[in-house]
Each structure stands twice: as structure tokens, then as C-alpha cells.
C-alpha atoms as a PDB file:
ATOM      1  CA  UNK A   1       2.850  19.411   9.011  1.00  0.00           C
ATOM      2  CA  UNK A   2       6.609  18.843   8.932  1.00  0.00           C
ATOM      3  CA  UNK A   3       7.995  15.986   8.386  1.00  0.00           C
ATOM      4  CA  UNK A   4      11.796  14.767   8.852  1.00  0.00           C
ATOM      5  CA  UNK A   5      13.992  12.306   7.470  1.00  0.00           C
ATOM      6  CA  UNK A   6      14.450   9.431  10.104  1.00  0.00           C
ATOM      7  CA  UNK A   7      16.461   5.928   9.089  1.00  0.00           C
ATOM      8  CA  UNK A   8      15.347   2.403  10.495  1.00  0.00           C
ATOM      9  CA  UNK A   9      16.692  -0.813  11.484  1.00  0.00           C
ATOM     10  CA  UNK A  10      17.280  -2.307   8.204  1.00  0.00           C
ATOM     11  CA  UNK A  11      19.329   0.784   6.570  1.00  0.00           C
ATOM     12  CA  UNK A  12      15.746   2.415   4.809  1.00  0.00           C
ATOM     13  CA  UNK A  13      14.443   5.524   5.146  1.00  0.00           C
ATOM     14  CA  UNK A  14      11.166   6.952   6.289  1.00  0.00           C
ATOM     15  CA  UNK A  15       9.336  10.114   7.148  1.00  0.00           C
ATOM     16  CA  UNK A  16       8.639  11.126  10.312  1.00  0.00           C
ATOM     17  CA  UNK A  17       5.908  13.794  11.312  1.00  0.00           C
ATOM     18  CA  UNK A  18       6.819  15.889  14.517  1.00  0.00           C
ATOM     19  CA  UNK A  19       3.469  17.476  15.599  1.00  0.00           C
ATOM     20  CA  UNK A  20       2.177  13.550  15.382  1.00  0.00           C
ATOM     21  CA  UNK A  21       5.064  11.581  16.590  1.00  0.00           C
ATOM     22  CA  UNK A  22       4.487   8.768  13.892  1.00  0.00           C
ATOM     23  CA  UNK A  23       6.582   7.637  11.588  1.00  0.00           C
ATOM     24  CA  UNK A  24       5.368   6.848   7.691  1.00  0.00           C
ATOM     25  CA  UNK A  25       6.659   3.064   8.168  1.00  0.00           C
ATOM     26  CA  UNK A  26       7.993   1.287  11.067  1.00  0.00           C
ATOM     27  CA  UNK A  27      11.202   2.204  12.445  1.00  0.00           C
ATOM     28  CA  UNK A  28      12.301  -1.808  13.088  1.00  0.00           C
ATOM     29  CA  UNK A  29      12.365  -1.753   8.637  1.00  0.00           C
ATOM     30  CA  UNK A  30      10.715   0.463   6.115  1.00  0.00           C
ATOM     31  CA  UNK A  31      11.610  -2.164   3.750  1.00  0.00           C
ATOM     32  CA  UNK A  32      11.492  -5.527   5.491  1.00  0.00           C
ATOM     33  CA  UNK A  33       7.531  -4.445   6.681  1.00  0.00           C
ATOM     34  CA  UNK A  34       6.907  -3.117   3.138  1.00  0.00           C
ATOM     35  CA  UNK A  35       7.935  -6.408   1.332  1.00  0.00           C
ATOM     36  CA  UNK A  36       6.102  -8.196   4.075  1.00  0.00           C
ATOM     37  CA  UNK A  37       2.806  -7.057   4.331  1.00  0.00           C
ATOM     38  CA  UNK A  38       1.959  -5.808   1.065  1.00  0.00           C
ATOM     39  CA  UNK A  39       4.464  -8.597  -1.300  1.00  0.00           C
ATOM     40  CA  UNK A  40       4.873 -11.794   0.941  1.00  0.00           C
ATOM     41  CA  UNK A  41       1.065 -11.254   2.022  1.00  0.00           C
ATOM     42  CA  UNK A  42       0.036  -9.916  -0.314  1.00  0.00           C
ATOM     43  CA  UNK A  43       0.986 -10.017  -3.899  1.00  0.00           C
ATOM     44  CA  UNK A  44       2.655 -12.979  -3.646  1.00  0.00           C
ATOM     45  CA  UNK A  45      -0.921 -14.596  -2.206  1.00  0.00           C
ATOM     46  CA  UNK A  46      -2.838 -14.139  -5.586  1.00  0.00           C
ATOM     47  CA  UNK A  47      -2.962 -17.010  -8.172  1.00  0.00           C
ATOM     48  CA  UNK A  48      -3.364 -14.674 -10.997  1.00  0.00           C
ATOM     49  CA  UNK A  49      -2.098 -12.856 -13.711  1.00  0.00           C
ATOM     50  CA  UNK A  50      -3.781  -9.553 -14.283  1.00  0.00           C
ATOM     51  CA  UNK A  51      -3.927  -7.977 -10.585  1.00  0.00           C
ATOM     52  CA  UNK A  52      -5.670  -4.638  -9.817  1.00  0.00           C
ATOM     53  CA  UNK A  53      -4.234  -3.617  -6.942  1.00  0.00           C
ATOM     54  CA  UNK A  54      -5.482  -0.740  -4.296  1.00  0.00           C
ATOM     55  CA  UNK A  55      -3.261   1.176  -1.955  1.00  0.00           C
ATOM     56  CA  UNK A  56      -4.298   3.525   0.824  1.00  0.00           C
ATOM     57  CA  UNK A  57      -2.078   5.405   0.430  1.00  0.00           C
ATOM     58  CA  UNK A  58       0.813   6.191  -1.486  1.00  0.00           C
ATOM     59  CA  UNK A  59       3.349   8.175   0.984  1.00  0.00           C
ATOM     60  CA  UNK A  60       7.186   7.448   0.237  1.00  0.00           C
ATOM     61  CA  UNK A  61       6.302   5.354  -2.875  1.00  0.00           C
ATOM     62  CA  UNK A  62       7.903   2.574  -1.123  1.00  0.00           C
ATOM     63  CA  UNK A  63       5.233   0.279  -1.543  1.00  0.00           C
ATOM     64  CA  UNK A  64       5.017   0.876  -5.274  1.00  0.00           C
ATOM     65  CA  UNK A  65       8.351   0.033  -5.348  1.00  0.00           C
ATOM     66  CA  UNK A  66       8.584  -3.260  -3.997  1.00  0.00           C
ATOM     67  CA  UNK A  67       5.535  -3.775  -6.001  1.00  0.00           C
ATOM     68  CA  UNK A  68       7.428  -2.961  -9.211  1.00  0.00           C
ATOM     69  CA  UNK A  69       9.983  -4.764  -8.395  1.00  0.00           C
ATOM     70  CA  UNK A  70       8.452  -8.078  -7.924  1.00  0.00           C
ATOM     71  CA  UNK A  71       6.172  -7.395 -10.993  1.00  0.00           C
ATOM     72  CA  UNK A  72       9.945  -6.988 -13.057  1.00  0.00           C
ATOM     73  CA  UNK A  73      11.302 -10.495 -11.173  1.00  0.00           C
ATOM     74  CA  UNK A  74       8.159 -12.369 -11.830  1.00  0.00           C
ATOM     75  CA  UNK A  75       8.574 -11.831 -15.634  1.00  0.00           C
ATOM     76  CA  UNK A  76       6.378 -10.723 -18.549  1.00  0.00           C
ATOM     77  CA  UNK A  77       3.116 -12.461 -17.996  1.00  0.00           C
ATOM     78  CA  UNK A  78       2.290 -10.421 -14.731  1.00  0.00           C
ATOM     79  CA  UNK A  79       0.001  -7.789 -15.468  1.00  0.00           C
ATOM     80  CA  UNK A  80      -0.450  -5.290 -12.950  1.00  0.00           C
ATOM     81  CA  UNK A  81      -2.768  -2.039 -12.635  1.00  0.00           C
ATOM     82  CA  UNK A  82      -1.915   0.253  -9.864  1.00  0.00           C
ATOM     83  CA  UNK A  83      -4.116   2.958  -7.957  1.00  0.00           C
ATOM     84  CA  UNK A  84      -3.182   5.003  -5.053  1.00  0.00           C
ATOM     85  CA  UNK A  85      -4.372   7.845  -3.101  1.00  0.00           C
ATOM     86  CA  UNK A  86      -2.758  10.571  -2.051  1.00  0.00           C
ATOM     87  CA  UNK A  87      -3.955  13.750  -0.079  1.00  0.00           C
ATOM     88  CA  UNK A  88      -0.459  15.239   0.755  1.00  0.00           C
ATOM     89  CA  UNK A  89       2.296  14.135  -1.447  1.00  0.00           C
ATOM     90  CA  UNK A  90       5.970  14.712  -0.285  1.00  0.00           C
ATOM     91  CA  UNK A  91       8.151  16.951  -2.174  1.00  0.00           C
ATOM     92  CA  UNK A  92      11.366  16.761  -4.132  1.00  0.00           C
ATOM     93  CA  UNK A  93      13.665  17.279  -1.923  1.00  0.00           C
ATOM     94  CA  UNK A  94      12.040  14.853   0.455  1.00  0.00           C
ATOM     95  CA  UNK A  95      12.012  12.057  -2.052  1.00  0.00           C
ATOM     96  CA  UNK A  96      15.875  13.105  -2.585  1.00  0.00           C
ATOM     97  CA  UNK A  97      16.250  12.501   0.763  1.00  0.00           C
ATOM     98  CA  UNK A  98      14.611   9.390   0.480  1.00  0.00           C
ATOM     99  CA  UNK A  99      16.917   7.443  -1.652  1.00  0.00           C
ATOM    100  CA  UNK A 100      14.918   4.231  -1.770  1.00  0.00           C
ATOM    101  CA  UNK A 101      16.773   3.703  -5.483  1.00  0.00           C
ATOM    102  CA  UNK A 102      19.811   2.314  -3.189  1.00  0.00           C
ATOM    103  CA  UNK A 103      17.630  -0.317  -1.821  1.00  0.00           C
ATOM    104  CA  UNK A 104      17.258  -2.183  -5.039  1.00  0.00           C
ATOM    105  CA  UNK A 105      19.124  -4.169  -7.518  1.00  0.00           C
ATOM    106  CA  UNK A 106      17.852  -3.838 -10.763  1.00  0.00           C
ATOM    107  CA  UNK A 107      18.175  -0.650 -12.306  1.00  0.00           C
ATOM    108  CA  UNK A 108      14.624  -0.768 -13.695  1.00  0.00           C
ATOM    109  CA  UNK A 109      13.497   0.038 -10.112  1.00  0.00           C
ATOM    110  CA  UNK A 110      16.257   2.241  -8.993  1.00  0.00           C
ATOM    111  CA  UNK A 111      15.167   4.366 -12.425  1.00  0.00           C
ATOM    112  CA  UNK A 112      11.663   4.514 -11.232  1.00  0.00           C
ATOM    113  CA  UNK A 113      11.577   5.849  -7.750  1.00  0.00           C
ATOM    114  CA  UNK A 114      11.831   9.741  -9.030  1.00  0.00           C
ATOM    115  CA  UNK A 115       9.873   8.835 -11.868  1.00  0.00           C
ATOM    116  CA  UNK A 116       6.782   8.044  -9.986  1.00  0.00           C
ATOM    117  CA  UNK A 117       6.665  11.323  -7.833  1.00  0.00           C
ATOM    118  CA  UNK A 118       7.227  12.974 -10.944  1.00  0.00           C
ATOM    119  CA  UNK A 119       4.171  11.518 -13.057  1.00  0.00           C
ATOM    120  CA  UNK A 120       0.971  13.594 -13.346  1.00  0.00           C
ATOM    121  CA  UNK A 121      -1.645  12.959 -11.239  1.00  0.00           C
ATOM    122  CA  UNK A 122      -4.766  11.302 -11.939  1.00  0.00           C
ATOM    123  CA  UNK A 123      -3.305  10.519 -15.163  1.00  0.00           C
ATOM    124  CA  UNK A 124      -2.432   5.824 -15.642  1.00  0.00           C
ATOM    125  CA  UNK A 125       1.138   6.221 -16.813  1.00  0.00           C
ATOM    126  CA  UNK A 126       3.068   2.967 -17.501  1.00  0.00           C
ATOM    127  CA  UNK A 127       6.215   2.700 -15.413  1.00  0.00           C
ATOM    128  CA  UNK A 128       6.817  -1.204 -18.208  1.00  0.00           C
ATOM    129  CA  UNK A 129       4.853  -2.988 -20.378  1.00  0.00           C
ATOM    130  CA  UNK A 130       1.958  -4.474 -18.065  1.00  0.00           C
ATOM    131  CA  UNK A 131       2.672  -1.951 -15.202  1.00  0.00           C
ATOM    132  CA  UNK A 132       0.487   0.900 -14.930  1.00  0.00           C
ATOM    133  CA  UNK A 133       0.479   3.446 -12.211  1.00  0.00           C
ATOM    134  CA  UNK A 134      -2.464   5.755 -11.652  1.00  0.00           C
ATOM    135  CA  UNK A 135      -2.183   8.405  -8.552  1.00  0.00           C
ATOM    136  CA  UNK A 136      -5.215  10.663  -6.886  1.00  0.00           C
ATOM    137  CA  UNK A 137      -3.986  13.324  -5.233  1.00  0.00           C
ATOM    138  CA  UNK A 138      -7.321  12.798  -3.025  1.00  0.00           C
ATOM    139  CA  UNK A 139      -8.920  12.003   0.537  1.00  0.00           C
ATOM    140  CA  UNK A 140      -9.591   8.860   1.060  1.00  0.00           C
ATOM    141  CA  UNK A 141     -13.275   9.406   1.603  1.00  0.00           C
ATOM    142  CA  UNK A 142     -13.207  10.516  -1.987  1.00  0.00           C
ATOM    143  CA  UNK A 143     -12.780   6.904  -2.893  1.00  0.00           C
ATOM    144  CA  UNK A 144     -16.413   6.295  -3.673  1.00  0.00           C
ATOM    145  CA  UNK A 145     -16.895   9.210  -6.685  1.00  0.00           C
ATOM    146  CA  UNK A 146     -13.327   7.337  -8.212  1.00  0.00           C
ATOM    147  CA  UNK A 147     -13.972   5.279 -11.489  1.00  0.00           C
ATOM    148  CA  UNK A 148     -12.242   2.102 -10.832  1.00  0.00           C
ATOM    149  CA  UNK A 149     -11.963  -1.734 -11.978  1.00  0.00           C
ATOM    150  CA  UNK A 150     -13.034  -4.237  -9.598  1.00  0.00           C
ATOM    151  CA  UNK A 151      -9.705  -4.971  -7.549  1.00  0.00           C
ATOM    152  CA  UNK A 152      -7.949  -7.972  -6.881  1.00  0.00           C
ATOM    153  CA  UNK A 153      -6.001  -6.423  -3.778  1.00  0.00           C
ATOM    154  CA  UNK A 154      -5.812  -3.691  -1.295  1.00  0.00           C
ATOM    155  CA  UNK A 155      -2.578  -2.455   0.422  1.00  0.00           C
ATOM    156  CA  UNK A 156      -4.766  -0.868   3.442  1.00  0.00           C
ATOM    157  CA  UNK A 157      -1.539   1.239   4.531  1.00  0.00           C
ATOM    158  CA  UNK A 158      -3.052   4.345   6.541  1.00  0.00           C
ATOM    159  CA  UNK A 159      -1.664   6.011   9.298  1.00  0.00           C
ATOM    160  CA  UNK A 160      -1.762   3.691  12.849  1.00  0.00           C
ATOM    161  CA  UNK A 161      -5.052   4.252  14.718  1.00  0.00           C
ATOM    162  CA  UNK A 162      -3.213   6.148  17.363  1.00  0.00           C
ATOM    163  CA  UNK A 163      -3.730   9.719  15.487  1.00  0.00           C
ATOM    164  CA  UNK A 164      -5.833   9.023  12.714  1.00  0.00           C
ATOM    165  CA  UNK A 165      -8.650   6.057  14.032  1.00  0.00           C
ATOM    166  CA  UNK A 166     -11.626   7.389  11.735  1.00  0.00           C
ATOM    167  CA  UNK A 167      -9.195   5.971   9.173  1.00  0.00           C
ATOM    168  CA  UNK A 168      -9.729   2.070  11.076  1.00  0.00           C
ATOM    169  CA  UNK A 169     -13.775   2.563  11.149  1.00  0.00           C
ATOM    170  CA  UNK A 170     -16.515   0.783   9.848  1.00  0.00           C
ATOM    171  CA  UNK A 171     -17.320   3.556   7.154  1.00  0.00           C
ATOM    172  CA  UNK A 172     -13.830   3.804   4.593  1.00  0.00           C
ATOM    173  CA  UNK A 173     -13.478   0.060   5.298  1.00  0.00           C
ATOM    174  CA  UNK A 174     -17.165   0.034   3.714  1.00  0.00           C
ATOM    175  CA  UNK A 175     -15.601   2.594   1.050  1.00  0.00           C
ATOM    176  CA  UNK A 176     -12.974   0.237   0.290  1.00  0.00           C
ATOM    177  CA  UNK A 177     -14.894  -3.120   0.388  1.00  0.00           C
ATOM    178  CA  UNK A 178     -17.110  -1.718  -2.269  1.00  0.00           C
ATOM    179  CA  UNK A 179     -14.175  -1.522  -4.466  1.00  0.00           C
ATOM    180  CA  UNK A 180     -13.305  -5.242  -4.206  1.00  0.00           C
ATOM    181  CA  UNK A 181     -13.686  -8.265  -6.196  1.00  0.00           C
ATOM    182  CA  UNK A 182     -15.171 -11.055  -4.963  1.00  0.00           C
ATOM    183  CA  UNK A 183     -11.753 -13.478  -3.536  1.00  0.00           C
ATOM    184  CA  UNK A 184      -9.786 -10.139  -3.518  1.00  0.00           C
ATOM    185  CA  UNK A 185      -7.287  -9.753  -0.649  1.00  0.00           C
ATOM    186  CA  UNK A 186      -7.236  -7.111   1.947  1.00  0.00           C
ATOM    187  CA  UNK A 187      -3.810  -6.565   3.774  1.00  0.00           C
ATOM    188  CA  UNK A 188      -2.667  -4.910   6.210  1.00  0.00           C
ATOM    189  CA  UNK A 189       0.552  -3.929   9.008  1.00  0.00           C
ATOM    190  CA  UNK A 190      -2.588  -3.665  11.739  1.00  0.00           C
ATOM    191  CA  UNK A 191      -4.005  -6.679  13.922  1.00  0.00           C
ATOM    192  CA  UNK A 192      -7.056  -5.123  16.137  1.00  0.00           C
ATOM    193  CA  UNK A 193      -9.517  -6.827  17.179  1.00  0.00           C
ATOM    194  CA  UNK A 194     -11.941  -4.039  16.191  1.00  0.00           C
ATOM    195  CA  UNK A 195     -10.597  -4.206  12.593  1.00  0.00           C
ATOM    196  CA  UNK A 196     -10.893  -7.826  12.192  1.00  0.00           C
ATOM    197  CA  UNK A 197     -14.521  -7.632  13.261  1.00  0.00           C
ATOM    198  CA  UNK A 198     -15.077  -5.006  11.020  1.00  0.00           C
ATOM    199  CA  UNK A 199     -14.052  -6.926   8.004  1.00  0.00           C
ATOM    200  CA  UNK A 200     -15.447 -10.018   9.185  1.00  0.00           C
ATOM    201  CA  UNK A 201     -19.146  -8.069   9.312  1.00  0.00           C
ATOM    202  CA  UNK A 202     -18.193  -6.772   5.545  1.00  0.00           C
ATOM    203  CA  UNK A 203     -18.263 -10.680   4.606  1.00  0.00           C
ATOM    204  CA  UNK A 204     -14.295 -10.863   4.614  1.00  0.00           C
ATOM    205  CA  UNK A 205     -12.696 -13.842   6.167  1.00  0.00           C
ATOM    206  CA  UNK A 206      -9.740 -13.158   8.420  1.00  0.00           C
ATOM    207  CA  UNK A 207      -6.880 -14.363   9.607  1.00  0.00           C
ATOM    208  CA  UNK A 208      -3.596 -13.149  11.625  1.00  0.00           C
ATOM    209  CA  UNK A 209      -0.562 -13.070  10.383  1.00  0.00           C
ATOM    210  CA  UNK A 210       3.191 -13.784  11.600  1.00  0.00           C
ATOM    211  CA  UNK A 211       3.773  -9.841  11.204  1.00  0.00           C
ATOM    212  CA  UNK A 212       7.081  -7.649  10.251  1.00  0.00           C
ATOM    213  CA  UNK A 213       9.384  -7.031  12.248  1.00  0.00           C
ATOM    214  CA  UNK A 214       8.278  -5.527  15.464  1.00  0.00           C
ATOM    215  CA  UNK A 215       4.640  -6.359  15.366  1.00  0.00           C
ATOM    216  CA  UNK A 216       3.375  -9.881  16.169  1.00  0.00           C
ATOM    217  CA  UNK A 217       0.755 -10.126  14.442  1.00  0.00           C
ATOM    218  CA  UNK A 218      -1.081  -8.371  10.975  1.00  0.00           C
ATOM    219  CA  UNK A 219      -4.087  -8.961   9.310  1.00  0.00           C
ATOM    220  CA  UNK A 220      -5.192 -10.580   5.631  1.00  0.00           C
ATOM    221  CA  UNK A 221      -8.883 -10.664   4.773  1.00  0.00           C
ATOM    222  CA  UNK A 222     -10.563 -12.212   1.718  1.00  0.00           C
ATOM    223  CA  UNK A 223     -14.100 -10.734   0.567  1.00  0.00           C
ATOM    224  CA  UNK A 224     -16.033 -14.097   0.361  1.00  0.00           C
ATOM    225  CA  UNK A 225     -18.884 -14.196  -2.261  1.00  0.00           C
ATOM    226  CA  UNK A 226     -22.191 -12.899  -1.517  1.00  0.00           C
ATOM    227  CA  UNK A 227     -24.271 -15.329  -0.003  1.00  0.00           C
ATOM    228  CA  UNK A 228     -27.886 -16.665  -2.031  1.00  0.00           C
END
């Protein structure tokens, strides 16, 4: 499918696809909804130290980013493991185009955006000591036969429901939920009422979220223990 460089609202770019009219982020922010969904609600939400963390899927690499860089400003105690899925990763001169180094300060981060469209697949690479990055160049449905830890978060970043909806159904939220630790966080941009019921019948609690710019409302879910 092609895909074209678009800017938003707050100076960031994103990737837009022509044959699907949707845009890889919203167009009010890449940035301002990346750092709100997946870091304000969701990193940030976690009371502990060594996080597994879950993203579906990886895209731009923007929310790796922000990630990376709030791993690097919360200092060296943060541990971090990283996994995200991929089934059709952009290409060099798309990530060129991209330019998300501008958006940050600290040179650590601006040094890393190439870096991690440029590591091997399926391979954990460590972008710092106590961040590690593994990518599957994978559909998501594949997510089952993967070999991971139990995680502490998911970054449930798919494509809106609009053109992709099996991707907001009961059976790769099941996929996912599998993955997750008991008092891991599920987060997410989207606010339907058929996703919260989902994840509320997959023994998450839910609640709504102020969301980013543009969108009233998102979605966090906890997976509560397993009742006796």
C-alpha cells in the first residue's frame, strides 16, 4: 500500500496510507497522543522497576521512542524489556522522512531513532544498559506461537476499527490477554464501548480516560487476578 508523509498539529510527522485514508497517528499530534496514551497512561502508571512492555505494533517507532526516552529521564534503576510486532515495516527513506530525532532533546534518543529500524529482527538488541528492544516482523495473530515473559504492559496501538475491526475483536484481545501479568496495564488511543466490554469479560477492569488531543476519551484496563 503506499503510504505518504503527512505533518500534524504539534510539528510531528506521520504516515498516511492513501488506498485506506488513515493516518499511522492522529493528525491533532503524533507526539502529544504518543506520550499520552502509551507514557502518561501508561508507563508512567506502573509502580515498578523491571517493566515488560507489549506493543501492537511498532509502525514509525514513535512509540519506542518516547518510551526510550522516559526510560533515559527516569534514570538507571528502570529496567525495561521491549517487544513489538511488525507485519510491514517502513523503509529507509520513509524513516528519513520521518525525522522524529528533531523531536527530542537528548541526544541518546535522537541517536536511536535510525538505529531501531536498522536492528535485526527477531533478534533483543540493547538500545542502553536496561533497555532492550526485540522486533517480530509478524501478524499479530502470530502472537500466540511467540516465546515471551509475562508482561507488565501493553501499548494496544493497531490501526482504528474503521478499516481494520477484526483487529478490536474478542479473539487477538484474547491473544494478547494471555500474554499479561496479573495487575498488568492495557492501554489504548480507543474508547468503544464494544472494547471495554471485551476487556471487562477477559477479567480486566476499565476505565476512560481524559484522551489526547482530539479524542475525548481512551481506555486503560488492568487484568485483575483470577478469581478462587
Amino acid at each position: 500500500m503506499k503510504r505518504t508523509i503527512k505533518s500534524t498539529a504539534d510539528g510531528s510527522k506521520t504516515l498516511f496510507i492513501n488506498e485506506l485514508n488513515e493516518n499511522y497517528h492522529s493528525h491533532h499530534g503524533a507526539l502529544q497522543e504518543a506520550k499520552h496514551v502509551f507514557i502518561d497512561n501508561g508507563l508512567n502508571q506502573l509502580d515498578i522497576w523491571e517493566i515488560n512492555i507489549l506493543e501492537l505494533g511498532f509502525g514509525t517507532g514513535l512509540n519506542v521512542l518516547v518510551t526510550f526516552d522516559e526510560f533515559l529521564r527516569k534514570g538507571k534503576y528502570l529496567k525495561i524489556r521491549y517487544f513489538t510486532l511488525e507485519k510491514y515495516p517502513i523503509s529507509s527513506e520513509e524513516v528519513s522522512a520521518l525525522d522524529y530525532s528533531d523531536l527530542f532533546f537528548d541526544e541518546r534518543t535522537k541517536n536511536s531513532f535510525q538505529k531501531i529500524h536498522e536492528l535485526p529482527w527477531e533478534m533483543p538488541s540493547e538500545l542502553a544498559p536496561g533497555f532492550e528492544l526485540t522486533k517480530f516482523q509478524c501478524d499479530f495473530t502470530q502472537l500466540p506461537q511467540l516465546s515471551l515473559p509475562e508482561i507488565h504492559l501493553v501499548y494496544y496501538d493497531c490501526f482504528g476499527a474503521r478499516v481494520q475491526p477484526d483487529l478490536w475483536e474478542k479473539p487477538l484481545f484474547t491473544m494478547t490477554a494471555d500474554k499479561v501479568k496479573a495487575g498488568g496495564l492495557l492501554t489504548t488511543y480507543s474508547s468503544k464501548g464494544s472494547v471495554r466490554r471485551i476487556l471487562e469479560e477477559l477479567n480486566f477492569n476499565v476505565e476512560k480516560k481524559q484522551g489526547p488531543p482530539g479524542k475525548r476519551e481512551m481506555i486503560n484496563a488492568w487484568k485483575q487476578p483470577l478469581s478462587l
